[in-house]
N, C-alpha and C. Protein backbone atom coordinates (compact mmCIF):
# COMPACT_ATOMS: atom_id res chain seq x y z
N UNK A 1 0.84 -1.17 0.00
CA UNK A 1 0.00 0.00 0.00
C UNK A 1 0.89 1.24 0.00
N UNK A 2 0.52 2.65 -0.99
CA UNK A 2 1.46 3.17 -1.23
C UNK A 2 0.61 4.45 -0.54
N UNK A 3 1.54 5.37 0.60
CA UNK A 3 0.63 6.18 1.19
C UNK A 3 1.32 7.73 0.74
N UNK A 4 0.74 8.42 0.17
CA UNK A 4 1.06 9.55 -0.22
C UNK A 4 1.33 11.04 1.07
N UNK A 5 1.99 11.59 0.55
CA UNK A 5 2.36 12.45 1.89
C UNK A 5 1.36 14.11 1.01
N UNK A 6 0.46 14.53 1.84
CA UNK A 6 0.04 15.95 1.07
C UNK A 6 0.63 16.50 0.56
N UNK A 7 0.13 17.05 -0.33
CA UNK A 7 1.04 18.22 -1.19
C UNK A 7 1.32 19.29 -0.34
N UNK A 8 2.77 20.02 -0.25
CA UNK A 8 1.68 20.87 0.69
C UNK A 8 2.10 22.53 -0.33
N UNK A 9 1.37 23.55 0.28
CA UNK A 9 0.69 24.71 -0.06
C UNK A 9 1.56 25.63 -0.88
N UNK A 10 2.25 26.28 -1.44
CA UNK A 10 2.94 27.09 -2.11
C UNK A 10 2.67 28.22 -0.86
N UNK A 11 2.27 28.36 -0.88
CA UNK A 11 1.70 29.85 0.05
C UNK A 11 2.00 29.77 1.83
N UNK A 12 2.37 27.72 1.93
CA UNK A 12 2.67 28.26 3.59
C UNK A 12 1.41 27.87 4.81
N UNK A 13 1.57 28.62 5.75
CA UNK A 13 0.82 28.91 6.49
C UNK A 13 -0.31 30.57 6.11
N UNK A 14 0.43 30.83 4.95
CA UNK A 14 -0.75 32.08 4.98
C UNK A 14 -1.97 31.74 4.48
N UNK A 15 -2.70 32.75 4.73
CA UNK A 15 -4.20 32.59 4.14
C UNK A 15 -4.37 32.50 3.30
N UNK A 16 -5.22 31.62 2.37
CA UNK A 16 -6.10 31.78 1.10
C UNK A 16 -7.52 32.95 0.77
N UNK A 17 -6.39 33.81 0.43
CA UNK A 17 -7.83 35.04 0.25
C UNK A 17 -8.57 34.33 -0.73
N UNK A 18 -10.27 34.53 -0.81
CA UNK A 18 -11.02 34.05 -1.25
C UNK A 18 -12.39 35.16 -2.08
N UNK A 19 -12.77 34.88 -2.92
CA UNK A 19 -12.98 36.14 -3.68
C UNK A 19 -14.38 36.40 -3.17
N UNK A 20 -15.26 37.15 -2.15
CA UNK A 20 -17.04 36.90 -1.38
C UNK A 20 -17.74 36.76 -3.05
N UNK A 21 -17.85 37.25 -3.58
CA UNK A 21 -18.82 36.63 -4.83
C UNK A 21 -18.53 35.69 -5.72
N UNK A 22 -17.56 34.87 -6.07
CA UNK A 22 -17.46 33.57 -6.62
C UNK A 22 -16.92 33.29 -6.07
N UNK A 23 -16.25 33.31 -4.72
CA UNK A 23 -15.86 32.04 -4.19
C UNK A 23 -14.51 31.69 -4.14
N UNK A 24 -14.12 32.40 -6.04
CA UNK A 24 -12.57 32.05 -6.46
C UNK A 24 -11.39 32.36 -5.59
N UNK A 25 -10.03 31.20 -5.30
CA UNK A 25 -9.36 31.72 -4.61
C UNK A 25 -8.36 33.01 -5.47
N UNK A 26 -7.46 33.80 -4.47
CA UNK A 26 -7.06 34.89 -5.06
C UNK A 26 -5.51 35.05 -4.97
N UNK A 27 -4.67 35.58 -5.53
CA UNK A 27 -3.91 35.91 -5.07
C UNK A 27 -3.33 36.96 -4.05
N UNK A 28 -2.45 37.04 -3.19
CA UNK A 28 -1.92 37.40 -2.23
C UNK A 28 -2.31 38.81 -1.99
N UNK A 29 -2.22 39.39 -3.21
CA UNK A 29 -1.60 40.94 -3.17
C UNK A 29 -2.78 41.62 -4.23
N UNK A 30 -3.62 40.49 -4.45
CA UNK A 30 -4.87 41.03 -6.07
C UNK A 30 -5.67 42.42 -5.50
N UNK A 31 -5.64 43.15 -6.09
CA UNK A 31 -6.99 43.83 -5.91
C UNK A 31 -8.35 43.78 -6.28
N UNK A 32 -8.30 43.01 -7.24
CA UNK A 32 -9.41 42.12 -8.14
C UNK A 32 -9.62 41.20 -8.35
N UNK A 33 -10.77 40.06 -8.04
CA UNK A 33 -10.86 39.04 -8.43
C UNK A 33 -10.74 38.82 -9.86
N UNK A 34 -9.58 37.91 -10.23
CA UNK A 34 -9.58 37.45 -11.59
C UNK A 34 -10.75 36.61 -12.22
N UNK A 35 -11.49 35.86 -11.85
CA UNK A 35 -12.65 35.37 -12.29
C UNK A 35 -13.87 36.16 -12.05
N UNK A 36 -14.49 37.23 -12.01
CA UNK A 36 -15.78 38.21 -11.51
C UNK A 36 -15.10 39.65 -11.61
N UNK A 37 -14.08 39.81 -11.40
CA UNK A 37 -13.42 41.43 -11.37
C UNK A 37 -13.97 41.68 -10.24
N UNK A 38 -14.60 41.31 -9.06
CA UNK A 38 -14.62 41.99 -7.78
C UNK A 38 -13.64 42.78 -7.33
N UNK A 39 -14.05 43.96 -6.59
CA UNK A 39 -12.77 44.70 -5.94
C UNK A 39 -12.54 43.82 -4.55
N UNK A 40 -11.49 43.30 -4.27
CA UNK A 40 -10.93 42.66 -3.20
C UNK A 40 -9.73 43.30 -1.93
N UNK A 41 -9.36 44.35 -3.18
CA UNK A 41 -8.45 44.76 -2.41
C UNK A 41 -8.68 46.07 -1.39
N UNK A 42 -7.49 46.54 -0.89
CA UNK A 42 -7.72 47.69 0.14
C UNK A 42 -7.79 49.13 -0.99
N UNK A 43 -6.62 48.73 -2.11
CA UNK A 43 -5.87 49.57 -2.92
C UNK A 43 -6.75 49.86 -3.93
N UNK A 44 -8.31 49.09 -4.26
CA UNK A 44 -9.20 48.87 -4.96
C UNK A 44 -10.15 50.13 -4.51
N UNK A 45 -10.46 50.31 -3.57
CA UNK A 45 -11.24 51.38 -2.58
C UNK A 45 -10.56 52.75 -2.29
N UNK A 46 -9.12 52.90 -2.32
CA UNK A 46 -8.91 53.59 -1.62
C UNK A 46 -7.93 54.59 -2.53
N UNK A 47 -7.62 54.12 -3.72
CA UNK A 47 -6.75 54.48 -4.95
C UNK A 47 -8.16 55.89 -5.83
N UNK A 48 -7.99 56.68 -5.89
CA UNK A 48 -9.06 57.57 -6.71
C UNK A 48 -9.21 57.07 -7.67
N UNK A 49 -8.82 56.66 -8.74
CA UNK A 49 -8.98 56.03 -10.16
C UNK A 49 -9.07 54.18 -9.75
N UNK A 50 -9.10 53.66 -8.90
CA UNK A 50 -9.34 52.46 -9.13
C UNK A 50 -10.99 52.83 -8.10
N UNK A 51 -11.09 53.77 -7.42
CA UNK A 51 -12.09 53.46 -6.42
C UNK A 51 -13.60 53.92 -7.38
N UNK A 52 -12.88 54.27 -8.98
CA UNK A 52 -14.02 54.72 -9.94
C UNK A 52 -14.23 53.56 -10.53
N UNK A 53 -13.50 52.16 -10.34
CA UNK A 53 -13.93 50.86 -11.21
C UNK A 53 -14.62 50.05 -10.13
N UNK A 54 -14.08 50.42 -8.75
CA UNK A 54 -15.22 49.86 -7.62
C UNK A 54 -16.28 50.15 -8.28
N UNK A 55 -16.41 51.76 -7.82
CA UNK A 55 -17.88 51.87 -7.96
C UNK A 55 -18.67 51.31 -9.21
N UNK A 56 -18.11 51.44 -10.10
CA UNK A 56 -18.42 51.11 -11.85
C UNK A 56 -19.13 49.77 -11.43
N UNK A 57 -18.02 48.69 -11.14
CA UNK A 57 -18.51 47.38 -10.79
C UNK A 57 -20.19 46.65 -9.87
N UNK A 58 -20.23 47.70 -8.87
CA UNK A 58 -21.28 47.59 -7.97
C UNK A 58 -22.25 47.90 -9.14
N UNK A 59 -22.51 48.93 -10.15
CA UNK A 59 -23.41 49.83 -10.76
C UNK A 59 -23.84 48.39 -11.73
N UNK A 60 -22.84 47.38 -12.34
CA UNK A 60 -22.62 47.02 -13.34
C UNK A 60 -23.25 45.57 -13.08
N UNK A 61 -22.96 45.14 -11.76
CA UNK A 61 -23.70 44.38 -11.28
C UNK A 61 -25.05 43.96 -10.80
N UNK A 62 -25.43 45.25 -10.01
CA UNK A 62 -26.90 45.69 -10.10
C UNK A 62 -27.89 45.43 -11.37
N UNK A 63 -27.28 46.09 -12.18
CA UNK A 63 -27.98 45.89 -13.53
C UNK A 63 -27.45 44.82 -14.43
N UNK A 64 -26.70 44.06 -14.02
CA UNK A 64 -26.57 42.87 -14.84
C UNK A 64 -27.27 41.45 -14.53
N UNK A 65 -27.34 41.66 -12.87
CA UNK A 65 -27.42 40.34 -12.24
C UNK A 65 -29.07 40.48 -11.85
N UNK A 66 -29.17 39.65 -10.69
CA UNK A 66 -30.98 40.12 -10.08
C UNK A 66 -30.40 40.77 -8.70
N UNK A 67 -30.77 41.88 -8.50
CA UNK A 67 -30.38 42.38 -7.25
C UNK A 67 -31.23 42.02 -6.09
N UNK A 68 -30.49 42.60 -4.92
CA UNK A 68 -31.78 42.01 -3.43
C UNK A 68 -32.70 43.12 -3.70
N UNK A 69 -33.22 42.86 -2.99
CA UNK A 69 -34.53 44.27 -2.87
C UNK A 69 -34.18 45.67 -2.54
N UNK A 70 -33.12 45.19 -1.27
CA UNK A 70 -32.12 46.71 -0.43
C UNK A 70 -31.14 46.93 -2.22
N UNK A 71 -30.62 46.55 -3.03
CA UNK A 71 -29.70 47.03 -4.04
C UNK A 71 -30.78 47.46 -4.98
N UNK A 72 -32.52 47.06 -5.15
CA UNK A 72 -33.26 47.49 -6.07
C UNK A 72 -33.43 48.94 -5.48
N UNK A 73 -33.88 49.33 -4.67
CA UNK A 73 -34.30 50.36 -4.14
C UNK A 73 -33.31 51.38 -3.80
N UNK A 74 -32.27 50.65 -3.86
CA UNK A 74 -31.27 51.70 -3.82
C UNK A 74 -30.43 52.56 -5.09
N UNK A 75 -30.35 51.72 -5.72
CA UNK A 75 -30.38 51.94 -7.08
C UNK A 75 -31.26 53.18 -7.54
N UNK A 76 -32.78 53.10 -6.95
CA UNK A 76 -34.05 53.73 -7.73
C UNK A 76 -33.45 54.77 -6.94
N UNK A 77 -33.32 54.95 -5.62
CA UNK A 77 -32.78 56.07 -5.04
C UNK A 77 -32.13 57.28 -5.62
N UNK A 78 -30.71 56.21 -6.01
CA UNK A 78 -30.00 57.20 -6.61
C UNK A 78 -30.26 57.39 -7.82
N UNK A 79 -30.55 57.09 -8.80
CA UNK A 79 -30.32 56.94 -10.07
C UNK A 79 -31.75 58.34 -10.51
N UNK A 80 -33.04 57.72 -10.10
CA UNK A 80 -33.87 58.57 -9.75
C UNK A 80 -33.72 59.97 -9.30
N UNK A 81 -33.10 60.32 -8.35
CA UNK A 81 -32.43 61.52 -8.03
C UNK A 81 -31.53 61.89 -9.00
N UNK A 82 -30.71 61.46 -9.62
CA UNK A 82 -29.64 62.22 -11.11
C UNK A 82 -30.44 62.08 -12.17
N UNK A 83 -31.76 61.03 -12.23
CA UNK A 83 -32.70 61.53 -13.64
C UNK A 83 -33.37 63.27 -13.01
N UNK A 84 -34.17 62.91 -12.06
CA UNK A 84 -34.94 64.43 -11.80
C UNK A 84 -33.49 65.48 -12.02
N UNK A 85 -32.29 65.55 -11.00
CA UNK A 85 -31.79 67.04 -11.57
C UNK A 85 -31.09 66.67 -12.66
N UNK A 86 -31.18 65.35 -13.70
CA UNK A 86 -30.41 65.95 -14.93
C UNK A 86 -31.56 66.53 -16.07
N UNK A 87 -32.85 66.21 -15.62
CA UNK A 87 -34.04 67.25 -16.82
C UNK A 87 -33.86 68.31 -16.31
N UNK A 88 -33.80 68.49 -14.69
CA UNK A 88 -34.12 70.46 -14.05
C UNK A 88 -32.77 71.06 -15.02
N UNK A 89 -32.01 70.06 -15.11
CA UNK A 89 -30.56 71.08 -15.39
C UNK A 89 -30.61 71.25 -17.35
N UNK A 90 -31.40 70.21 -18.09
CA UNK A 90 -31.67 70.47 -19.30
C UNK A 90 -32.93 71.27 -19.71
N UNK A 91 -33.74 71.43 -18.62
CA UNK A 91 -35.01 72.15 -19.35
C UNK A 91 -34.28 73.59 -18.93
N UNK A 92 -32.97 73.84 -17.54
CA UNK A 92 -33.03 75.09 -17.31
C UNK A 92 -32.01 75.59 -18.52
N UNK A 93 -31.48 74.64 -19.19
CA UNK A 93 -30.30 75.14 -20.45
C UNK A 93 -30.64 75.57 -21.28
N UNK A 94 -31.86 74.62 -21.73
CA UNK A 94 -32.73 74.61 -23.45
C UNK A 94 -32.84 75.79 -23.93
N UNK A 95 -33.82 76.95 -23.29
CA UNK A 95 -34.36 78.08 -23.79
C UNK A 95 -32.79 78.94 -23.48
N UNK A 96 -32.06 79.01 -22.62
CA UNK A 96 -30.93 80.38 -22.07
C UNK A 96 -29.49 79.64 -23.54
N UNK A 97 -30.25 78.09 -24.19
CA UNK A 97 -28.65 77.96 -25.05
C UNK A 97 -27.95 78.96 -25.90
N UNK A 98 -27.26 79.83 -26.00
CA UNK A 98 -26.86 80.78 -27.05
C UNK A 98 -25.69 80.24 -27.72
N UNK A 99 -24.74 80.10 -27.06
CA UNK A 99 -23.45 79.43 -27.48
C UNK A 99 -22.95 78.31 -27.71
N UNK A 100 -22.16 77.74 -28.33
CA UNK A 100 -21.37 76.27 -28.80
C UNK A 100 -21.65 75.78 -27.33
N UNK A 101 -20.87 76.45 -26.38
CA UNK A 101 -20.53 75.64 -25.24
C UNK A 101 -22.26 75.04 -24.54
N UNK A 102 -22.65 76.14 -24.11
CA UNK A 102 -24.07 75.80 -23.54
C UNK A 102 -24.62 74.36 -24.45
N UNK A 103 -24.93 74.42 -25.92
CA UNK A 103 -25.40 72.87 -26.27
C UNK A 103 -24.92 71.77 -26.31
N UNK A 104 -23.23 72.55 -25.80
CA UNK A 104 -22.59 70.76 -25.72
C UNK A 104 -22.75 70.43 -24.40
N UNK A 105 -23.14 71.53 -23.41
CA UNK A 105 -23.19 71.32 -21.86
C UNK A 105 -24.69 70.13 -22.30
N UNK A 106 -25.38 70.43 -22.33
CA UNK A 106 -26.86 69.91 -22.28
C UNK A 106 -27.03 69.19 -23.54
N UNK A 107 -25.95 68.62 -24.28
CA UNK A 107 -26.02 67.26 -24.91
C UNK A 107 -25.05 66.14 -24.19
N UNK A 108 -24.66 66.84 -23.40
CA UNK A 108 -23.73 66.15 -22.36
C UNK A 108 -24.54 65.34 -21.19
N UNK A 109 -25.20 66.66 -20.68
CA UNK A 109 -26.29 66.21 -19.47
C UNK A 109 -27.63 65.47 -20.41
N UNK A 110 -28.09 65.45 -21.20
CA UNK A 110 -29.20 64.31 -22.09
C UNK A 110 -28.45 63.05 -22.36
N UNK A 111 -27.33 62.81 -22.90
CA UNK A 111 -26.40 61.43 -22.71
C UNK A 111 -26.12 61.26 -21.48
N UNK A 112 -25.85 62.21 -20.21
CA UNK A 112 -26.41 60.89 -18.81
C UNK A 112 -27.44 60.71 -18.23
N UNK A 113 -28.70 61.57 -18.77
CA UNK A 113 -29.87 61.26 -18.57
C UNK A 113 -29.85 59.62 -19.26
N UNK A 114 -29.56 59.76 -20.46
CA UNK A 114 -30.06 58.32 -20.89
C UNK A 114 -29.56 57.44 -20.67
N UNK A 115 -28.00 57.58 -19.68
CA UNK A 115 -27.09 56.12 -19.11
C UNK A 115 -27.76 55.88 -17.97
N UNK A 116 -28.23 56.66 -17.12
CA UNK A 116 -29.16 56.76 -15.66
C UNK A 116 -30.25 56.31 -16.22
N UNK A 117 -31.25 56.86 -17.27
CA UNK A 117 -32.24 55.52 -17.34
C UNK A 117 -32.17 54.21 -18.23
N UNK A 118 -31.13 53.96 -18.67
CA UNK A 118 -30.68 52.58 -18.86
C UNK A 118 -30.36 51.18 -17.83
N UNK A 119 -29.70 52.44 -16.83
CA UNK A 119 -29.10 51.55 -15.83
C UNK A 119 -30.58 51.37 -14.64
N UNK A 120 -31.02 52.11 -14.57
CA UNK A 120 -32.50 51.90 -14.33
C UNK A 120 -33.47 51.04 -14.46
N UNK A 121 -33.54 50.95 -16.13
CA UNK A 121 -34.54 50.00 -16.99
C UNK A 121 -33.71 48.44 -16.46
N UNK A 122 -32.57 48.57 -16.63
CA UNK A 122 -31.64 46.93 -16.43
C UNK A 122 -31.80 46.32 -15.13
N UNK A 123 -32.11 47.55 -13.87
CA UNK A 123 -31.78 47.03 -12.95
C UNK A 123 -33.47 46.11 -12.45
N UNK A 124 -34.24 47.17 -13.08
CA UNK A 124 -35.60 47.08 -12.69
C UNK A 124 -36.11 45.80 -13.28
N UNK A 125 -35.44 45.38 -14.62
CA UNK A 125 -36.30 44.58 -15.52
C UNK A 125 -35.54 43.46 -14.76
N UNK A 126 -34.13 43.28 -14.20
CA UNK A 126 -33.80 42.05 -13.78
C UNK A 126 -34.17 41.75 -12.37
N UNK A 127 -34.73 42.54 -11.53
CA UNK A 127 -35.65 42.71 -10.37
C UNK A 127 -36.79 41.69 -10.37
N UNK A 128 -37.53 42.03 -11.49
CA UNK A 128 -38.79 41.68 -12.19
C UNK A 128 -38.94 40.53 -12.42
N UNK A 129 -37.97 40.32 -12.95
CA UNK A 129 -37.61 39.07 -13.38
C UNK A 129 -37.16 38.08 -12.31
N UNK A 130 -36.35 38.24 -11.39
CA UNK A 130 -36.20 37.51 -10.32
C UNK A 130 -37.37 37.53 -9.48
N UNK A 131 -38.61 38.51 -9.38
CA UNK A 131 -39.59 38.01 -8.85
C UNK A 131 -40.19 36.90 -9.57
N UNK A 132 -40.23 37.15 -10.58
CA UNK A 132 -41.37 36.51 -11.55
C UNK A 132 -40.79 34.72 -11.14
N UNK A 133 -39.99 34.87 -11.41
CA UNK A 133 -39.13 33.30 -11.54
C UNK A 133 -39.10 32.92 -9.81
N UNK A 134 -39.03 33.44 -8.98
CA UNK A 134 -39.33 33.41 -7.61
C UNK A 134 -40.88 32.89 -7.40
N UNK A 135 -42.11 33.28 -8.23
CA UNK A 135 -42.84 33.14 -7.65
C UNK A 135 -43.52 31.74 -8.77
N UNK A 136 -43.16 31.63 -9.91
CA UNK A 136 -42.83 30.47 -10.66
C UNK A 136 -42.43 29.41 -10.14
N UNK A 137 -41.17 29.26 -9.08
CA UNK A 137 -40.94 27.97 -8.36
C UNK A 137 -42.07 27.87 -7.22
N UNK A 138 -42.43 28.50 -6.96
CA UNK A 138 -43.42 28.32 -5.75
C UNK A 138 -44.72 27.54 -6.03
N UNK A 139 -44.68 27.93 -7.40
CA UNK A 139 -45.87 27.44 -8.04
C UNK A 139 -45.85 26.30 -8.92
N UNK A 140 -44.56 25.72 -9.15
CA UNK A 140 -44.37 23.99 -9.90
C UNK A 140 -42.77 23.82 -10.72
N UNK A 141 -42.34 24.84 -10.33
CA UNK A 141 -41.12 25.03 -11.23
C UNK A 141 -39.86 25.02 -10.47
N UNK A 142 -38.38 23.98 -11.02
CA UNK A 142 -37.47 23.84 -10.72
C UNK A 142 -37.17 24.84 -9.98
N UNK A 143 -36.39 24.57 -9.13
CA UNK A 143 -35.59 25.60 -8.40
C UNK A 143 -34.58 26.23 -8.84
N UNK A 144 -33.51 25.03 -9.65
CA UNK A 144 -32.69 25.82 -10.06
C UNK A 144 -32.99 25.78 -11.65
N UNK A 145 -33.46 25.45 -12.30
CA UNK A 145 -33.45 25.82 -13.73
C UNK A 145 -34.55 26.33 -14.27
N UNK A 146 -35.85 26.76 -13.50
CA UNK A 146 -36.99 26.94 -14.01
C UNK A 146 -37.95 25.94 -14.64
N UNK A 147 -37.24 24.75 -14.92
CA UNK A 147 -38.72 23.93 -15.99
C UNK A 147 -39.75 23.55 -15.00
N UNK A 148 -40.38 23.73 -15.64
CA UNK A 148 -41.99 23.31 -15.29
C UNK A 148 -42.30 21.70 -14.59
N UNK A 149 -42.44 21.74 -13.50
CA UNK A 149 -42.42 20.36 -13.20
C UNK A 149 -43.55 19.65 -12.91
N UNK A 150 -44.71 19.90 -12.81
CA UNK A 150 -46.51 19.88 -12.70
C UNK A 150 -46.76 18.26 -13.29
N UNK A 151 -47.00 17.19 -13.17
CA UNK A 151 -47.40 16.37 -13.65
C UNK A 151 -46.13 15.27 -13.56
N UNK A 152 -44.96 15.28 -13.22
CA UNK A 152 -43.94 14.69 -13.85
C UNK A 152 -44.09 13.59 -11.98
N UNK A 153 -43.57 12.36 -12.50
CA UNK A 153 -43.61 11.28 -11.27
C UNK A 153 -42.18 11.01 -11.14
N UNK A 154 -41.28 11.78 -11.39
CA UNK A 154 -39.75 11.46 -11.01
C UNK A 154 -39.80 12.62 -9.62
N UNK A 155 -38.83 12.06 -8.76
CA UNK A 155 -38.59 13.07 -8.20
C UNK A 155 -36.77 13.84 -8.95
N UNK A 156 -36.44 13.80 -10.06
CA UNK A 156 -35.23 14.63 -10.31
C UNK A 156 -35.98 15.75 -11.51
N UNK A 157 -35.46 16.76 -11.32
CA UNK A 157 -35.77 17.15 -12.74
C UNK A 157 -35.22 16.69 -13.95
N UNK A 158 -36.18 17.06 -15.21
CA UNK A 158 -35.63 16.54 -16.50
C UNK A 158 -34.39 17.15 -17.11
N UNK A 159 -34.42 18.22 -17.01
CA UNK A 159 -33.64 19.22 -17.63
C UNK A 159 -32.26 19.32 -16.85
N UNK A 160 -32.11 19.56 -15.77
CA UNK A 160 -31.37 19.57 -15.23
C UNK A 160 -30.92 18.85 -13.54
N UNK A 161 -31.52 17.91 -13.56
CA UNK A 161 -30.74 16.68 -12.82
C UNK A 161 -30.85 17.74 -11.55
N UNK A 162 -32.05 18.60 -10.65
CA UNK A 162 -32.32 18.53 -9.53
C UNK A 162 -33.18 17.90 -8.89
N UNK A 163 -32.97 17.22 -7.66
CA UNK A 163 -33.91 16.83 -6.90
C UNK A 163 -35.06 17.33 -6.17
N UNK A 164 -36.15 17.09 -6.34
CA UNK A 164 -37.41 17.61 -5.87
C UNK A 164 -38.17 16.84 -5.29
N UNK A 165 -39.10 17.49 -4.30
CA UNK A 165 -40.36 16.65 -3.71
C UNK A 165 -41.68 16.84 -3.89
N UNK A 166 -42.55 16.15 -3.66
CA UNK A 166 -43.64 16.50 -4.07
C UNK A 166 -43.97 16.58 -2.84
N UNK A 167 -45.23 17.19 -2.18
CA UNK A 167 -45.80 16.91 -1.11
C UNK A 167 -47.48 17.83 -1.62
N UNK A 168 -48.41 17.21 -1.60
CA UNK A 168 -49.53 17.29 -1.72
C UNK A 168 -49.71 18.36 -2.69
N UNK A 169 -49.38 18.33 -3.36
CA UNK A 169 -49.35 19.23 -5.03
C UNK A 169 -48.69 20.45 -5.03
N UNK A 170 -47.74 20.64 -3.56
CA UNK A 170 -46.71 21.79 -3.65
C UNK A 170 -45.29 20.95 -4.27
N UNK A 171 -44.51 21.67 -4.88
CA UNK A 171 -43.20 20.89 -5.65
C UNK A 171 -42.25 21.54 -4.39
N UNK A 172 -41.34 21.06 -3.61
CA UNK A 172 -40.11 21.99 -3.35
C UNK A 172 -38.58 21.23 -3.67
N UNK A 173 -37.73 22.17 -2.93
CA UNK A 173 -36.46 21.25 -2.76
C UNK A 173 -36.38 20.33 -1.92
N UNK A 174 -35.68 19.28 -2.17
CA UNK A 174 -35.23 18.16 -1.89
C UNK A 174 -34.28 18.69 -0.99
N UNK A 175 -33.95 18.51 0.07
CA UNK A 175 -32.17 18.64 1.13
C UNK A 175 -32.31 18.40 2.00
């Protein structure tokens, strides 16, 4: 019998930084998760030009992913507040425009009116959507993949190989 001795760690006794949104491990000194681009680091927050890709990231996520309810509403918060004063600040330009500069000011402020309600529409519609699909499993549908499970006498799903229960015509998870 041949008994192997662990590998052991490149790194030691130090810690394995670990990335809070995937999980991925990191390197020592990263400021960013290489798999998600999370900001991880101190130098990520605290650098002026990197603490503008933090923020970027949070914004980017919101509206990419399904947010909690506290990131929906917060979002509407702000975003809501820079739509209202970016019309006060284009309806107060429109009529006083005389010069080059003034219409590039207030074609400036109408292109972030329309990134503020983009990022808006994205965050809201994937909100929506995580209700919708939230209230879809409650009602017969996979947990994790959505299919429709109403009638079916397996307890795995078809589609994707989760386990489910039946209990008196509610579907849930299996664990």
């Amino acid at each position: 019998m041949v008994v192997r001795e662990p590998e052991s760690d490149t790194r030691g006794d130090e810690p394995v930084p670990v990335c809070p949104n995937c999980l991925a491990e990191n390197p020592t000194r990263a400021d960013y998760c290489p798999q998600c681009g999370m900001p991880i680091g101190t130098f990520a927050a605290t650098d002026p030009i990197q603490s503008i890709h933090t923020q970027g990231w949070a914004y980017r996520k919101a509206a990419a992913g399904a947010p909690s309810r506290f990131v929906f509403w917060g979002m509407w918060a702000i975003f809501a507040l820079l739509i209202v004063g970016s019309a006060g600040s284009v309806v107060g330009i429109a009529p006083a425009a005389t010069s080059l500069a003034d219409l590039a000011a207030g074609a400036l402020i109408v292109g972030l009116l329309a990134v503020y309600a983009i990022i808006l529409y994205r965050t809201t519609r994937n909100y929506v959507r995580q209700c919708v699909r939230r209230q879809r499993c409650e009602t017969g549908c996979c947990a994790e993949c959505g299919y429709d499970l109403r009638g079916l006498t397996e307890t795995r799903c078809p589609e994707c190989g989760a386990p489910f229960r039946v209990e008196s015509g509610a579907i849930g998870r299996q664990g």
